[in-house]
C-alpha atoms as a PDB file:
ATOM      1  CA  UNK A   1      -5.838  -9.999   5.692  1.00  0.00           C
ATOM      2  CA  UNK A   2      -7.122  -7.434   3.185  1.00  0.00           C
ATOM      3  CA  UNK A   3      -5.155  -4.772   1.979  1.00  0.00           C
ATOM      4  CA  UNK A   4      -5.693  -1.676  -0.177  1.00  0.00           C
ATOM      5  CA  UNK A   5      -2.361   0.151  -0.836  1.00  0.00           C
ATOM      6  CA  UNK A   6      -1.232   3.735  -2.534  1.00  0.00           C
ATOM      7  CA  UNK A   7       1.808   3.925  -4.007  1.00  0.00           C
ATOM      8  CA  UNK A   8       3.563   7.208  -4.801  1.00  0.00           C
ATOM      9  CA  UNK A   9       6.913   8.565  -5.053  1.00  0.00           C
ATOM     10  CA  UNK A  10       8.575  12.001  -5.841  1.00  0.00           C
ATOM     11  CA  UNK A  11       8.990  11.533  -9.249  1.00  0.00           C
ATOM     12  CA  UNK A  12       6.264   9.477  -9.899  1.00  0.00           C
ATOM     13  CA  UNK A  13       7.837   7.459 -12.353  1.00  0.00           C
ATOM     14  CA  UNK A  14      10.510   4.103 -10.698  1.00  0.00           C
ATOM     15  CA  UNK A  15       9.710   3.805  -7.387  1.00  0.00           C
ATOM     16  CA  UNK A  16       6.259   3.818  -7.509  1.00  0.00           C
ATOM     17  CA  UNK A  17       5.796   1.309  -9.597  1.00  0.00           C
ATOM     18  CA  UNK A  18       8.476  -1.178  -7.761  1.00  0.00           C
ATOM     19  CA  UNK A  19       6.681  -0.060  -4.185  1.00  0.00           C
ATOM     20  CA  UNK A  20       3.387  -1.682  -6.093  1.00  0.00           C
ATOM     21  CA  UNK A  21       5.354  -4.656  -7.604  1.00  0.00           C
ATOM     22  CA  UNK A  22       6.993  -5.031  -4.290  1.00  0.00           C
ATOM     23  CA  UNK A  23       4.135  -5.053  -1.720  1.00  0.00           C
ATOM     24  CA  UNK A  24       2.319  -7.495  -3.855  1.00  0.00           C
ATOM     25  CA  UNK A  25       5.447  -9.602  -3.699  1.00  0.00           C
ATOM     26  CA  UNK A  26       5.336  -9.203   0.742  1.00  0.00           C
ATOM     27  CA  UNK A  27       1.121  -9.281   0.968  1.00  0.00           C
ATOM     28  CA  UNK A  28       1.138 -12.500  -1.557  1.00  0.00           C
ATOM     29  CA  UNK A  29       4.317 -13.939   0.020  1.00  0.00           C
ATOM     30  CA  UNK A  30       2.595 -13.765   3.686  1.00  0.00           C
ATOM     31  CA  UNK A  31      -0.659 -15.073   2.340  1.00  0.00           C
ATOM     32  CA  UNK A  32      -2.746 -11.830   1.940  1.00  0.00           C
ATOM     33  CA  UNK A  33      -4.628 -10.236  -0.543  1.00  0.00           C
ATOM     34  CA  UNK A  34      -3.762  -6.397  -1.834  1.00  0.00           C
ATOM     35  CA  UNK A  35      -4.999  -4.198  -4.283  1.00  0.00           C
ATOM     36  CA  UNK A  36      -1.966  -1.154  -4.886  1.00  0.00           C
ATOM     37  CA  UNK A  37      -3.084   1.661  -6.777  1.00  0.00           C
ATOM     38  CA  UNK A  38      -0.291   4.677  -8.064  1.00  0.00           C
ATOM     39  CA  UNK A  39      -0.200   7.746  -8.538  1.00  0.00           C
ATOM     40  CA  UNK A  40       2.537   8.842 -10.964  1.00  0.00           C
ATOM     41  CA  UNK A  41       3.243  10.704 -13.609  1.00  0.00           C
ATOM     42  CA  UNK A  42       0.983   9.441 -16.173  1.00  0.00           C
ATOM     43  CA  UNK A  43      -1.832   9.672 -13.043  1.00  0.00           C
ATOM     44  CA  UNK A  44      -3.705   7.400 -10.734  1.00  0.00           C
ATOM     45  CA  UNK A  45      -3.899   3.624 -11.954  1.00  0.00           C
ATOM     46  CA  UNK A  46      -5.967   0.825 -10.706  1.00  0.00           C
ATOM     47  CA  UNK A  47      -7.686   2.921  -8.824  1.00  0.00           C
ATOM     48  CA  UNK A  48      -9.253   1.839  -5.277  1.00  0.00           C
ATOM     49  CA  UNK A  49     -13.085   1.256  -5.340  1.00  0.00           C
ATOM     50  CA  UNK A  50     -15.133   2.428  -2.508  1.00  0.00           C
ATOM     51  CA  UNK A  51     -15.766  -1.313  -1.886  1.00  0.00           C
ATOM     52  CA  UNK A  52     -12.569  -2.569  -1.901  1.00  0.00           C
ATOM     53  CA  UNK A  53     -11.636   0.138   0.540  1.00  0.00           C
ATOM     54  CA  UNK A  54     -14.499  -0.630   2.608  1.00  0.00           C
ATOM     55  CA  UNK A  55     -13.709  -4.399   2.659  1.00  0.00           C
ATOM     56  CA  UNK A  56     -10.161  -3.528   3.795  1.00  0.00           C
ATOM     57  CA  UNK A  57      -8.107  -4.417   7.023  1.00  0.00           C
ATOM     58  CA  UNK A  58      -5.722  -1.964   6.786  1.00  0.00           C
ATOM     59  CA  UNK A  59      -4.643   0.973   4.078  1.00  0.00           C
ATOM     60  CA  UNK A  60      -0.873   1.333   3.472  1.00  0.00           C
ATOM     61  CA  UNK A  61       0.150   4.118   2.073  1.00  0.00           C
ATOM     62  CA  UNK A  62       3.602   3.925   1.004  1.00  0.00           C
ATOM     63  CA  UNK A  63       5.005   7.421  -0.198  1.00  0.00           C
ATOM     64  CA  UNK A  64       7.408  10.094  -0.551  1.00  0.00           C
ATOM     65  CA  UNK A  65       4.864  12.713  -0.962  1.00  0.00           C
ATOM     66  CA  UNK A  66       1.301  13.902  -0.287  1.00  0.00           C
ATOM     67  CA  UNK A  67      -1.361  11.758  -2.242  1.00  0.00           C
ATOM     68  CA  UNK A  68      -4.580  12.621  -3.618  1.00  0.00           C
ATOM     69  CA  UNK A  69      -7.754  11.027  -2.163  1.00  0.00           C
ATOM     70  CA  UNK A  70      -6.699   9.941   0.907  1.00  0.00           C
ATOM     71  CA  UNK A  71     -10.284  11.292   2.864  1.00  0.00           C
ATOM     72  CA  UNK A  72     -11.168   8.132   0.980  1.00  0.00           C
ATOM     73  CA  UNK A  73      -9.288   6.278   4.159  1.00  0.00           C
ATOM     74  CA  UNK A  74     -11.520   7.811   7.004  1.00  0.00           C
ATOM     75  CA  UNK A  75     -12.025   5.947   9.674  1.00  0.00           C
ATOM     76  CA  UNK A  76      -9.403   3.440   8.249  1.00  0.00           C
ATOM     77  CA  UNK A  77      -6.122   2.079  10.079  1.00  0.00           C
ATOM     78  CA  UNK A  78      -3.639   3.622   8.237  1.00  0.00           C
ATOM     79  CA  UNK A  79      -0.019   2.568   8.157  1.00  0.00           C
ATOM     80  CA  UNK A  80       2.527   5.261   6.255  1.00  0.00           C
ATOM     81  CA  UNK A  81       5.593   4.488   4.881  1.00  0.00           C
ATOM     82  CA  UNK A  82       8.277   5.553   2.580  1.00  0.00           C
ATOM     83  CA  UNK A  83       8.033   4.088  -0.638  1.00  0.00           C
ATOM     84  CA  UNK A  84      12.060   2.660   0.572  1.00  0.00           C
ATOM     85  CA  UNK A  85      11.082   0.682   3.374  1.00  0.00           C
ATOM     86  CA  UNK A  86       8.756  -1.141   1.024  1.00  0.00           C
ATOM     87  CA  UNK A  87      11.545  -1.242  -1.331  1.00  0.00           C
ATOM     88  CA  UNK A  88      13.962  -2.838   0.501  1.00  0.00           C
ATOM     89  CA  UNK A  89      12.258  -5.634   2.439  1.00  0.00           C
ATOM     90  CA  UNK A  90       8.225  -5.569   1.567  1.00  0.00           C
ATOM     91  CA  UNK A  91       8.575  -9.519   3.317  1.00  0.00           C
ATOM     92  CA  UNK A  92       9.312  -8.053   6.521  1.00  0.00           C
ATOM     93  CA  UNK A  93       7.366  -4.821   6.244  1.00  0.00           C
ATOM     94  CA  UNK A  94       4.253  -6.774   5.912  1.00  0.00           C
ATOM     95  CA  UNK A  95       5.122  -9.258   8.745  1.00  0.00           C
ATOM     96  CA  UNK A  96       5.429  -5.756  10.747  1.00  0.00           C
ATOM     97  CA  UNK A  97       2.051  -4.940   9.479  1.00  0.00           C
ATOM     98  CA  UNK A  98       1.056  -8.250  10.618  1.00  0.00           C
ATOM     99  CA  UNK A  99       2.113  -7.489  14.179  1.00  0.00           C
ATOM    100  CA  UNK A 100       0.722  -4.239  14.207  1.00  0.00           C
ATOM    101  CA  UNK A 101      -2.488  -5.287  13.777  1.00  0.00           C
ATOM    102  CA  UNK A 102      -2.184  -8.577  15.938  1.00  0.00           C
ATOM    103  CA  UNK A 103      -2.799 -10.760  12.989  1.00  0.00           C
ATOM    104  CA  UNK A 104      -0.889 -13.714  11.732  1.00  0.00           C
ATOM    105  CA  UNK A 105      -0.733 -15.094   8.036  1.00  0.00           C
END
């Protein structure tokens, strides 16, 4: 599966950057490829292309707040979380993902 991801949390600083760290950990874990940009503080990094959102399965969008860009996603299975649930067990989130979308790793 191909994923694009946004990562974003209230402060824009921690759990941002551990949502990224941690859905790469699930996606790559389960077999999958994902590109996880953030928006934080210091702004958006690795920024999706219009490609790479084009050649995606599914967007996740894991955050505690509103993010920038997301008409980007139109037409686009979306799957929104908080940037916790990512946290806590991105293994398991993804294998929900997996399910969602009837596909196996």
């Amino acid at each position: 599966m191909n994923i694009v991801a946004v990562a974003a949390c209230t402060a824009g600083i921690a759990h941002t950057y551990i949502a990224k760290e941690k859905l790469i950990k699930g996606a790559k874990a389960r077999g999958h490829e994902i590109k996880v940009e953030t928006q934080g503080t210091i702004g958006t990094e690795n920024e999706l292309s219009r490609e790479e959102i084009r050649a995606a399965d599914v967007v996740i969008v894991a955050a505690d707040i509103k993010i920038g860009g997301e008409e980007r996603f139109k037409g686009k299975r979306i799957i929104r979380v908080k940037t916790e649930t990512v946290i806590k067990a991105p293994i398991k989130f993804i294998e929900k993902v997996e399910q969602s979308l009837g596909v196996s790793s």
